[in-house]
PDB file of N, CA and C in Angstrom:
ATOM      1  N   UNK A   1     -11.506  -4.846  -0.047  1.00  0.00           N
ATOM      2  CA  UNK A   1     -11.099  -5.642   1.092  1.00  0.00           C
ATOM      3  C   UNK A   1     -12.138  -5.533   2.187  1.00  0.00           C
ATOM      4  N   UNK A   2     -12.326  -6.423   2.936  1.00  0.00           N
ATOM      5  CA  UNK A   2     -12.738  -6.458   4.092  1.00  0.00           C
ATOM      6  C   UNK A   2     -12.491  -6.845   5.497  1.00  0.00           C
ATOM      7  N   UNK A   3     -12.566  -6.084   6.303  1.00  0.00           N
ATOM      8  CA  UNK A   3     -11.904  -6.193   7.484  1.00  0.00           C
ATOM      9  C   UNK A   3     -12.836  -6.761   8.661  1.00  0.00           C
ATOM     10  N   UNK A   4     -12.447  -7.496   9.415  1.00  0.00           N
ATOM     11  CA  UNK A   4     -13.606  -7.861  10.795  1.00  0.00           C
ATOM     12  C   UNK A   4     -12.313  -7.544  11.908  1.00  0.00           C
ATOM     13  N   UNK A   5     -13.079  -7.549  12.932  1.00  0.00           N
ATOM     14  CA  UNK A   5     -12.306  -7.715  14.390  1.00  0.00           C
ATOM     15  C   UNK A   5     -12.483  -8.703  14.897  1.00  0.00           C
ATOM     16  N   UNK A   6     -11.745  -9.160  16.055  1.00  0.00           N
ATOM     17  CA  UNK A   6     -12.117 -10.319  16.605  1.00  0.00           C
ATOM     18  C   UNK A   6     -11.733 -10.137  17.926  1.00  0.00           C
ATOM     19  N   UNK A   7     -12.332  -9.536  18.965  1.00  0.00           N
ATOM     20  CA  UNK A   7     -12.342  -9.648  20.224  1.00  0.00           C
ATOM     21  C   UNK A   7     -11.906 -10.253  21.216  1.00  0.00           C
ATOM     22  N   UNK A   8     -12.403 -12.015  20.516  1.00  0.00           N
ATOM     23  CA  UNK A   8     -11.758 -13.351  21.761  1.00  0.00           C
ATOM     24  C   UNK A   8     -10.581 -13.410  21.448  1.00  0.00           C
ATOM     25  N   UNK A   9      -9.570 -13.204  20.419  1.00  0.00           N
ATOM     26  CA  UNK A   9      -8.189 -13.090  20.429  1.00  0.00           C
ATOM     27  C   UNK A   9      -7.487 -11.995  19.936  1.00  0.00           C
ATOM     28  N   UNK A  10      -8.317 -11.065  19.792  1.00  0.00           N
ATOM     29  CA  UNK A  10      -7.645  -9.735  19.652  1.00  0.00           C
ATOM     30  C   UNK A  10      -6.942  -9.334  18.367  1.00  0.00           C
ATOM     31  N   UNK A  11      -7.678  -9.599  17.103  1.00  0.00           N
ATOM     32  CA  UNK A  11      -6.875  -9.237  16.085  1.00  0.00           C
ATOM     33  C   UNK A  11      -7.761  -8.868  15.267  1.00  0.00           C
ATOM     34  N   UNK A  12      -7.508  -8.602  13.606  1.00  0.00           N
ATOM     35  CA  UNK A  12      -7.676  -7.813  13.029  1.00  0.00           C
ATOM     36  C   UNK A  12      -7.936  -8.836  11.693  1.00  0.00           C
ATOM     37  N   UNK A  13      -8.749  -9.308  11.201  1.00  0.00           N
ATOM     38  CA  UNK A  13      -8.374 -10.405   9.774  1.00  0.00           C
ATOM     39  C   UNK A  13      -9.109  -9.633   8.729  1.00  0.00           C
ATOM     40  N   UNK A  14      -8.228  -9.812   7.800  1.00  0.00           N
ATOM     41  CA  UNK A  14      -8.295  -9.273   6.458  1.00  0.00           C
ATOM     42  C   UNK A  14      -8.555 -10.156   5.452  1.00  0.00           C
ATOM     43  N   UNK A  15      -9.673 -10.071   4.565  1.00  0.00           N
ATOM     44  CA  UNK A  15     -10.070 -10.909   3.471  1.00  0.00           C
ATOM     45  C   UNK A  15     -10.223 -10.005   2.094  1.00  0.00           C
ATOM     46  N   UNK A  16      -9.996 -10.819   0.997  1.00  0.00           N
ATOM     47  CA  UNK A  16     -10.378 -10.149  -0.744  1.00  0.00           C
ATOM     48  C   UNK A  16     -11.592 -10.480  -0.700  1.00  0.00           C
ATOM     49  N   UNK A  17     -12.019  -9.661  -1.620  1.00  0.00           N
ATOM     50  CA  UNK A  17     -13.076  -9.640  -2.354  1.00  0.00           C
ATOM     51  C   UNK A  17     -13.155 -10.486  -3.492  1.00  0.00           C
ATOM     52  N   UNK A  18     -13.383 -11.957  -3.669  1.00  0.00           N
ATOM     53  CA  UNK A  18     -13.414 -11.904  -4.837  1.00  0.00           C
ATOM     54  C   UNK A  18     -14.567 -11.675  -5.865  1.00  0.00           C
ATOM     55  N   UNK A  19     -14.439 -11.522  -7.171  1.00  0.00           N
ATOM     56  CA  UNK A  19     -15.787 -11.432  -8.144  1.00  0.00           C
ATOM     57  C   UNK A  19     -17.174 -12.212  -7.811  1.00  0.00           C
ATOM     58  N   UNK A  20     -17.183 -13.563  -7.924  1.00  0.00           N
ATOM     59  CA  UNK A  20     -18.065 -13.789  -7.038  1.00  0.00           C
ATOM     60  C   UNK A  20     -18.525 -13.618  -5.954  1.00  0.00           C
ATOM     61  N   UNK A  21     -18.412 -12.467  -5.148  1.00  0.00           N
ATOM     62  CA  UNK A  21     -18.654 -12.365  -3.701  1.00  0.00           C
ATOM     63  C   UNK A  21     -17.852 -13.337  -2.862  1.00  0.00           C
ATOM     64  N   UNK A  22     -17.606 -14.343  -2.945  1.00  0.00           N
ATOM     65  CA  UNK A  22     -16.741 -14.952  -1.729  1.00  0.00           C
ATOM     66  C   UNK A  22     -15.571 -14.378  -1.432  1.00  0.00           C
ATOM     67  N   UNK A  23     -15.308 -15.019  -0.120  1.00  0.00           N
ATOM     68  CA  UNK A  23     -13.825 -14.373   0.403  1.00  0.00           C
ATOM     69  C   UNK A  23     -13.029 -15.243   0.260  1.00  0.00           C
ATOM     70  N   UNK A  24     -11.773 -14.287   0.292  1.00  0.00           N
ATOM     71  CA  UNK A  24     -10.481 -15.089   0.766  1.00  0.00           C
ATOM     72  C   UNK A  24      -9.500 -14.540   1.725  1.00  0.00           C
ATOM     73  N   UNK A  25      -9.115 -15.410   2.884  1.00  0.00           N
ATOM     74  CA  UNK A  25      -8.382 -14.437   4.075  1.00  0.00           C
ATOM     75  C   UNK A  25      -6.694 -14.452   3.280  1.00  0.00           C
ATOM     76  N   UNK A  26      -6.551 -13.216   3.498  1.00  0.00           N
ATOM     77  CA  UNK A  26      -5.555 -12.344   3.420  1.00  0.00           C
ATOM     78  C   UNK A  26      -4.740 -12.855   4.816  1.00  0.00           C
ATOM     79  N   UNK A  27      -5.041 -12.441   5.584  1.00  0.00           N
ATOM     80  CA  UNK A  27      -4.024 -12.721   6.787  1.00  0.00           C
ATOM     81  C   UNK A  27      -4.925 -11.983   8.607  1.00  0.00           C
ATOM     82  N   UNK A  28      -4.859 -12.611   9.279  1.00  0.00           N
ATOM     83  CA  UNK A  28      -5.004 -12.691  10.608  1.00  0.00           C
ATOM     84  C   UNK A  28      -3.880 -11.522  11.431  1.00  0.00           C
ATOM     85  N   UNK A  29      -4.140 -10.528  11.852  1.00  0.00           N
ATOM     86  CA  UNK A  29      -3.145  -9.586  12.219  1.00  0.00           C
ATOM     87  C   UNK A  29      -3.599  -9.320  13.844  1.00  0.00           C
ATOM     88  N   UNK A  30      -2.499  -9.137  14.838  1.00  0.00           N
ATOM     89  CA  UNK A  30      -2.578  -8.759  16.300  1.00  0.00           C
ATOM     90  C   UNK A  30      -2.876  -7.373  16.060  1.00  0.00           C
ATOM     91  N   UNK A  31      -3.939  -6.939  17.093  1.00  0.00           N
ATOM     92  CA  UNK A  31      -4.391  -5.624  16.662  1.00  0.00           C
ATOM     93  C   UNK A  31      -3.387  -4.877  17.969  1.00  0.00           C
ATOM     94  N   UNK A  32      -2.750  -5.104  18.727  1.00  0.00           N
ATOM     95  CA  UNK A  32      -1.514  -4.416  19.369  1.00  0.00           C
ATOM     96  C   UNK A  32      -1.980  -4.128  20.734  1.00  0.00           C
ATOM     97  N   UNK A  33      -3.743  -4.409  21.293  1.00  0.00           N
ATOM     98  CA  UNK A  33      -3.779  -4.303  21.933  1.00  0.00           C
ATOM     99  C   UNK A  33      -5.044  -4.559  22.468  1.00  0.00           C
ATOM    100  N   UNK A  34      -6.342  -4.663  23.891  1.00  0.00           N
ATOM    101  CA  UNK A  34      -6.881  -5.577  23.961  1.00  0.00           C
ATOM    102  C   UNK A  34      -8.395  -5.378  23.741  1.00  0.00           C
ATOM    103  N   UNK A  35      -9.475  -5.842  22.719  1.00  0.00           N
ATOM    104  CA  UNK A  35     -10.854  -5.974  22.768  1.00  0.00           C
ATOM    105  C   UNK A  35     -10.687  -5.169  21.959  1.00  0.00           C
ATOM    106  N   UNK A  36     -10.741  -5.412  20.458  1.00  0.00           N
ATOM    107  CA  UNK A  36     -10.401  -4.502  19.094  1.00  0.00           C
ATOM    108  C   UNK A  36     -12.404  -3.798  19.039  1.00  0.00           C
ATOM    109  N   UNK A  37     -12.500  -2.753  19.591  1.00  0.00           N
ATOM    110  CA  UNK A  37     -13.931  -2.740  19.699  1.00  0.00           C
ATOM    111  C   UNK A  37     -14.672  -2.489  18.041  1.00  0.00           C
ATOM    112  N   UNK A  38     -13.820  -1.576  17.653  1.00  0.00           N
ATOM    113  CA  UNK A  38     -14.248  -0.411  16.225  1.00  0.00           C
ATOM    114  C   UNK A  38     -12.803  -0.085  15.686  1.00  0.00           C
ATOM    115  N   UNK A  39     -13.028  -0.156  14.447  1.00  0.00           N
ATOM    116  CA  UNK A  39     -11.782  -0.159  13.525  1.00  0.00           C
ATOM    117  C   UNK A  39     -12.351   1.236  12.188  1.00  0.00           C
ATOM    118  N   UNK A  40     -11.032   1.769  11.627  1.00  0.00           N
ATOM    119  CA  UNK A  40     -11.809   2.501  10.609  1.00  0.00           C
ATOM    120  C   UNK A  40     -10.597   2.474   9.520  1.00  0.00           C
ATOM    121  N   UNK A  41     -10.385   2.832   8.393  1.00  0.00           N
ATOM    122  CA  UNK A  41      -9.566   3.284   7.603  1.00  0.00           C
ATOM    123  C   UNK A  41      -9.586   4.670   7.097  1.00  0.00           C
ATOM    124  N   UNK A  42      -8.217   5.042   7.538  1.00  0.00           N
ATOM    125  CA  UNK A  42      -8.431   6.717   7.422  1.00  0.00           C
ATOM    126  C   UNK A  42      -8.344   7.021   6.164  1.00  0.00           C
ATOM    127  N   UNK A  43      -8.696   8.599   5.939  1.00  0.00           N
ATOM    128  CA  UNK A  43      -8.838   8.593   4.504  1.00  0.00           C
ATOM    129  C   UNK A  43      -8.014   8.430   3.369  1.00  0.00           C
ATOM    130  N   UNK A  44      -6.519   8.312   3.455  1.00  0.00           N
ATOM    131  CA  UNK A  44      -5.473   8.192   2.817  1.00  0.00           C
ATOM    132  C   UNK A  44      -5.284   6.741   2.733  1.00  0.00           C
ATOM    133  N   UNK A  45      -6.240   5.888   3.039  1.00  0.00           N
ATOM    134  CA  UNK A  45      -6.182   4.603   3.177  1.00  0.00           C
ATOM    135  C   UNK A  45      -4.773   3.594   3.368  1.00  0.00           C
ATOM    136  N   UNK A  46      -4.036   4.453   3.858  1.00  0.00           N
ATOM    137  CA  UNK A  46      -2.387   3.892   4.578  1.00  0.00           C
ATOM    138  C   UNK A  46      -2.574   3.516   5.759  1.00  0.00           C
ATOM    139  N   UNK A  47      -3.608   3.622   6.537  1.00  0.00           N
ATOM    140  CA  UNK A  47      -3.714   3.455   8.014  1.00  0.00           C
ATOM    141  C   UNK A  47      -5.178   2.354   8.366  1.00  0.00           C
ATOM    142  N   UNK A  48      -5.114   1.585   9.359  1.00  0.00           N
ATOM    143  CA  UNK A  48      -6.288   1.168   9.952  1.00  0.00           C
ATOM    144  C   UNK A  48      -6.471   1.675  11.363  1.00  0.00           C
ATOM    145  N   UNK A  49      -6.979   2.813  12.418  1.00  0.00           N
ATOM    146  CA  UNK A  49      -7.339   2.886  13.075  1.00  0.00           C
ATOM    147  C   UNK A  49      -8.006   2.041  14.080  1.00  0.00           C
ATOM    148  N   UNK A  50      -7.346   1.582  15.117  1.00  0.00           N
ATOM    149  CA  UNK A  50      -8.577   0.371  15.687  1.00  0.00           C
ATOM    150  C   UNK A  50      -8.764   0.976  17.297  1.00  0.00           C
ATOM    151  N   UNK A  51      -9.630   0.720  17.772  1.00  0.00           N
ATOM    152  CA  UNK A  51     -10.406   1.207  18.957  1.00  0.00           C
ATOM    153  C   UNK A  51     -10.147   0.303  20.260  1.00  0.00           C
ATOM    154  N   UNK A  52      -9.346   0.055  20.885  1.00  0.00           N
ATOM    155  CA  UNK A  52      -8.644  -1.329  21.526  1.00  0.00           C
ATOM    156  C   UNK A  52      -9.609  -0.836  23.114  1.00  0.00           C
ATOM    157  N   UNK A  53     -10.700  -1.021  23.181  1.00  0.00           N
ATOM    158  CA  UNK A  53     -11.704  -0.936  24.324  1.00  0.00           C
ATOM    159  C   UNK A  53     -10.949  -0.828  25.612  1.00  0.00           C
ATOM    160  N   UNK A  54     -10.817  -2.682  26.059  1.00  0.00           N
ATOM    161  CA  UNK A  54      -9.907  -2.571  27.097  1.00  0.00           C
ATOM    162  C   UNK A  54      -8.643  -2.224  27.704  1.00  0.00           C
ATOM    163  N   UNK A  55      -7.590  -1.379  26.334  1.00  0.00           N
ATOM    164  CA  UNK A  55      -6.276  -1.436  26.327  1.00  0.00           C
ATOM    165  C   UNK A  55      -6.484   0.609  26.740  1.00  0.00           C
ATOM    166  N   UNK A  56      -7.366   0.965  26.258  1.00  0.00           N
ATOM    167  CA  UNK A  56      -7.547   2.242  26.692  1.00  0.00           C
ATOM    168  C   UNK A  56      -6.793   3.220  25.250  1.00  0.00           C
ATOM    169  N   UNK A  57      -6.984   3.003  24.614  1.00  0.00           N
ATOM    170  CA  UNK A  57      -6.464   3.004  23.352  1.00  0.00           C
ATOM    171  C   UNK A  57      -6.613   3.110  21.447  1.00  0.00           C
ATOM    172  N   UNK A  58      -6.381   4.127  20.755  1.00  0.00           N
ATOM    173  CA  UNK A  58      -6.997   3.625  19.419  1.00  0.00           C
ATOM    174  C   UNK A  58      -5.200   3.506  18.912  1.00  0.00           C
ATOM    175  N   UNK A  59      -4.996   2.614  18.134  1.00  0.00           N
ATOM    176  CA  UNK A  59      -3.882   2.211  17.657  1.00  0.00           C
ATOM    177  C   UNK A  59      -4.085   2.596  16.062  1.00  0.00           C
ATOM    178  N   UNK A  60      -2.800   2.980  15.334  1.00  0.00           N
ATOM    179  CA  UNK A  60      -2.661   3.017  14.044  1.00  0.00           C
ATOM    180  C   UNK A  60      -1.563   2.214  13.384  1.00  0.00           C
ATOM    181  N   UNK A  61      -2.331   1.063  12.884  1.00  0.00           N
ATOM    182  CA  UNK A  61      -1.883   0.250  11.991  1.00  0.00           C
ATOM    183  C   UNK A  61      -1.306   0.570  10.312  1.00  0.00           C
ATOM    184  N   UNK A  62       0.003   0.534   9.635  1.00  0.00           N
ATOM    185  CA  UNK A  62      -0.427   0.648   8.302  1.00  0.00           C
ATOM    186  C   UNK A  62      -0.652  -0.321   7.799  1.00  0.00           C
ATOM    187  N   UNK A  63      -0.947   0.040   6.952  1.00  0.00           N
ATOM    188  CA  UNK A  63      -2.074  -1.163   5.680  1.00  0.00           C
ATOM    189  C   UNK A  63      -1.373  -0.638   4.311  1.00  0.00           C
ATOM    190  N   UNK A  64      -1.134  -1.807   3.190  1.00  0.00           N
ATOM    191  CA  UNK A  64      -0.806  -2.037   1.979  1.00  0.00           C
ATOM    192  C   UNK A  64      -1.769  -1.364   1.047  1.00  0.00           C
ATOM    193  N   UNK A  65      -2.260  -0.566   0.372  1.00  0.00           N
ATOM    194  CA  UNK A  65      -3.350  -0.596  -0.158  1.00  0.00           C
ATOM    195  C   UNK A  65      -3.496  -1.462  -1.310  1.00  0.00           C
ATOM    196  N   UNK A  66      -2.478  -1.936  -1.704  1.00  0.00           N
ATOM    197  CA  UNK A  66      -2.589  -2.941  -3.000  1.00  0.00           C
ATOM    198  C   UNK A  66      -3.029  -3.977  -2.440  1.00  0.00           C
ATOM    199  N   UNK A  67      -2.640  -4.609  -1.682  1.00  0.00           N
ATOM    200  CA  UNK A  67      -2.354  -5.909  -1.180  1.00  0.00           C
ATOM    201  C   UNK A  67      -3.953  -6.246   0.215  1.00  0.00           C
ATOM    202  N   UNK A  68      -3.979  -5.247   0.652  1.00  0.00           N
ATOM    203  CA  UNK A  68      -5.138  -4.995   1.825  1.00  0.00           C
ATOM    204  C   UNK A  68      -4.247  -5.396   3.159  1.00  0.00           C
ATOM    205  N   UNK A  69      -2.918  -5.761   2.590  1.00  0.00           N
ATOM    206  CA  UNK A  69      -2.638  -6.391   3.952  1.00  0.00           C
ATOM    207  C   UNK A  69      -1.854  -5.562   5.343  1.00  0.00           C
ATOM    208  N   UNK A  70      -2.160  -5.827   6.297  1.00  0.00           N
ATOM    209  CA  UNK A  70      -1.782  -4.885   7.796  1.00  0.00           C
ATOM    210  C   UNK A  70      -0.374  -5.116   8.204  1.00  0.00           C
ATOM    211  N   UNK A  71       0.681  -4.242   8.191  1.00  0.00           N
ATOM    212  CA  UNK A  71       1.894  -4.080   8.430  1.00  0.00           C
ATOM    213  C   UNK A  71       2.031  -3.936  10.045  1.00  0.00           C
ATOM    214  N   UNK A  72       2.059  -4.841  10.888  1.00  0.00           N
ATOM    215  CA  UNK A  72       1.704  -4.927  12.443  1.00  0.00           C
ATOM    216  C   UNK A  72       3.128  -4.164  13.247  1.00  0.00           C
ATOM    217  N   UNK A  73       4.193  -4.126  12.466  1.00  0.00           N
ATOM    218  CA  UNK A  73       5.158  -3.572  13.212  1.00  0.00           C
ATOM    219  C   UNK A  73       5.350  -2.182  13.209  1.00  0.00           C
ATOM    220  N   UNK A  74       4.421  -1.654  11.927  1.00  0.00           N
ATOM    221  CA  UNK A  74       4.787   0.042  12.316  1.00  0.00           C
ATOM    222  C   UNK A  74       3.102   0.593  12.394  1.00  0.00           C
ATOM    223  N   UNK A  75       3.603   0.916  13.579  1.00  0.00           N
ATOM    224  CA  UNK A  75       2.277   1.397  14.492  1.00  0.00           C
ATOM    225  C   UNK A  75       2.655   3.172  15.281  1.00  0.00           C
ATOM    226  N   UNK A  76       1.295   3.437  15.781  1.00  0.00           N
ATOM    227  CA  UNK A  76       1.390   4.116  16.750  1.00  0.00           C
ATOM    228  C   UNK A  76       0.450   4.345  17.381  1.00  0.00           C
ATOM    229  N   UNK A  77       0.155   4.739  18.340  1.00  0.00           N
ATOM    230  CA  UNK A  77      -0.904   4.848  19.540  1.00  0.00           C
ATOM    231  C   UNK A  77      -1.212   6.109  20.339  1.00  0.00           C
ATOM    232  N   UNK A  78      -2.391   6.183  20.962  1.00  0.00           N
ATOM    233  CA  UNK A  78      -2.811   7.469  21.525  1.00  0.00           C
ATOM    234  C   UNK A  78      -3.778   6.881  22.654  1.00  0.00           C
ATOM    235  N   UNK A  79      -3.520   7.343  23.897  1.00  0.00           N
ATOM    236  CA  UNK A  79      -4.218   6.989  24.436  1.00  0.00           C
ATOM    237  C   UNK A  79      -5.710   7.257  25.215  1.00  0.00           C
ATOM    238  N   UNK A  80      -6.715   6.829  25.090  1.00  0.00           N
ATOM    239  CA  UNK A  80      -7.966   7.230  25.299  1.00  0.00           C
ATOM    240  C   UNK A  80      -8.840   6.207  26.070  1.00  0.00           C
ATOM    241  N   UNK A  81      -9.155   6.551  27.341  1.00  0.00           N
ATOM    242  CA  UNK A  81     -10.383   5.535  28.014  1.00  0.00           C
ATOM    243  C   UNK A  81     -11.306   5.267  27.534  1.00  0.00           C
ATOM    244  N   UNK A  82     -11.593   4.226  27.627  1.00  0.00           N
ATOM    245  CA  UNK A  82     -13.002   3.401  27.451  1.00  0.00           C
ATOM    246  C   UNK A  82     -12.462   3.488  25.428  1.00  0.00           C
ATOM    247  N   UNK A  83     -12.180   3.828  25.071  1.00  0.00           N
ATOM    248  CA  UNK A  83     -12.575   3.978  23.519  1.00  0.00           C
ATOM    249  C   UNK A  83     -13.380   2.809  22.669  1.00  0.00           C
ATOM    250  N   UNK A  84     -14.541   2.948  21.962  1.00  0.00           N
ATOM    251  CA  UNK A  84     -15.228   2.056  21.928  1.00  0.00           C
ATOM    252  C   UNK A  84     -15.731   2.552  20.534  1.00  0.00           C
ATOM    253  N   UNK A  85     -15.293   3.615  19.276  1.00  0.00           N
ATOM    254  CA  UNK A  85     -16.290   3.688  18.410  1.00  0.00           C
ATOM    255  C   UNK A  85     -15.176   5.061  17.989  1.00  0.00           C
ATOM    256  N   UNK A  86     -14.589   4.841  16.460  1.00  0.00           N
ATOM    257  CA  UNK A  86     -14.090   6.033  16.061  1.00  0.00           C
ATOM    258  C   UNK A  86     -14.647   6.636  14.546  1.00  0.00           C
ATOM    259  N   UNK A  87     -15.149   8.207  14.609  1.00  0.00           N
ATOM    260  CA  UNK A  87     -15.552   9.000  13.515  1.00  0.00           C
ATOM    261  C   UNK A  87     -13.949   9.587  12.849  1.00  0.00           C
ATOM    262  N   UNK A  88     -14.307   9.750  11.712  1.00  0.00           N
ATOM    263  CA  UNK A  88     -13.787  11.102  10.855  1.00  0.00           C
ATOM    264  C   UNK A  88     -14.170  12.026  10.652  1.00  0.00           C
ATOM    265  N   UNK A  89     -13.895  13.049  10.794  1.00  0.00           N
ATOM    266  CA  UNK A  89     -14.407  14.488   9.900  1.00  0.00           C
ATOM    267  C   UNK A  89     -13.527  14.923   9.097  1.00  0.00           C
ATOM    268  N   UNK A  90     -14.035  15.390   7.731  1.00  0.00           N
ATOM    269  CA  UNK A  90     -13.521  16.102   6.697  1.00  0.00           C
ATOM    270  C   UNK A  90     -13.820  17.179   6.924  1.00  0.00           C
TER     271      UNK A  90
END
């Protein structure tokens, strides 16, 4: 799957992979909150992490892993200024 952000309206779109390299959108998701800067998938790949710049904020989205697709109603949030760029460590 592949994921982009989209800033001017604040969401999250999800596309397949198909065999030939082209895409196909999966679905357009509200990322919960505003200027989706940096997004990540944590390692259990149940979650999308997103970096909401102006909302002051990284939000946790779950995600389908079969499907790629973003479950927008069960979330949770933490709040952090400016947030603009999120790591993992193992």
């Amino acid at each position: 799957y592949l994921y982009e952000s989209n800033r001017g309206h604040d969401s999250i779109t999800c596309f397949s992979i198909n065999s030939d390299g082209t895409l196909k959108t999966i679905g357009n998701y509200d990322c919960g909150g505003k200027f989706p800067r940096c997004f990540i998938i944590e390692p259990s790949e149940e979650a999308l992490l997103i970096a909401n710049q102006f909302s002051d904020e990284v939000r946790a989205v779950k995600r389908n892993k079969e499907t790629g697709a973003l479950i927008a109603e069960s979330v949770d949030s933490i709040s952090i200024k400016n947030t603009t760029c999120i790591t993992i460590q193992e």
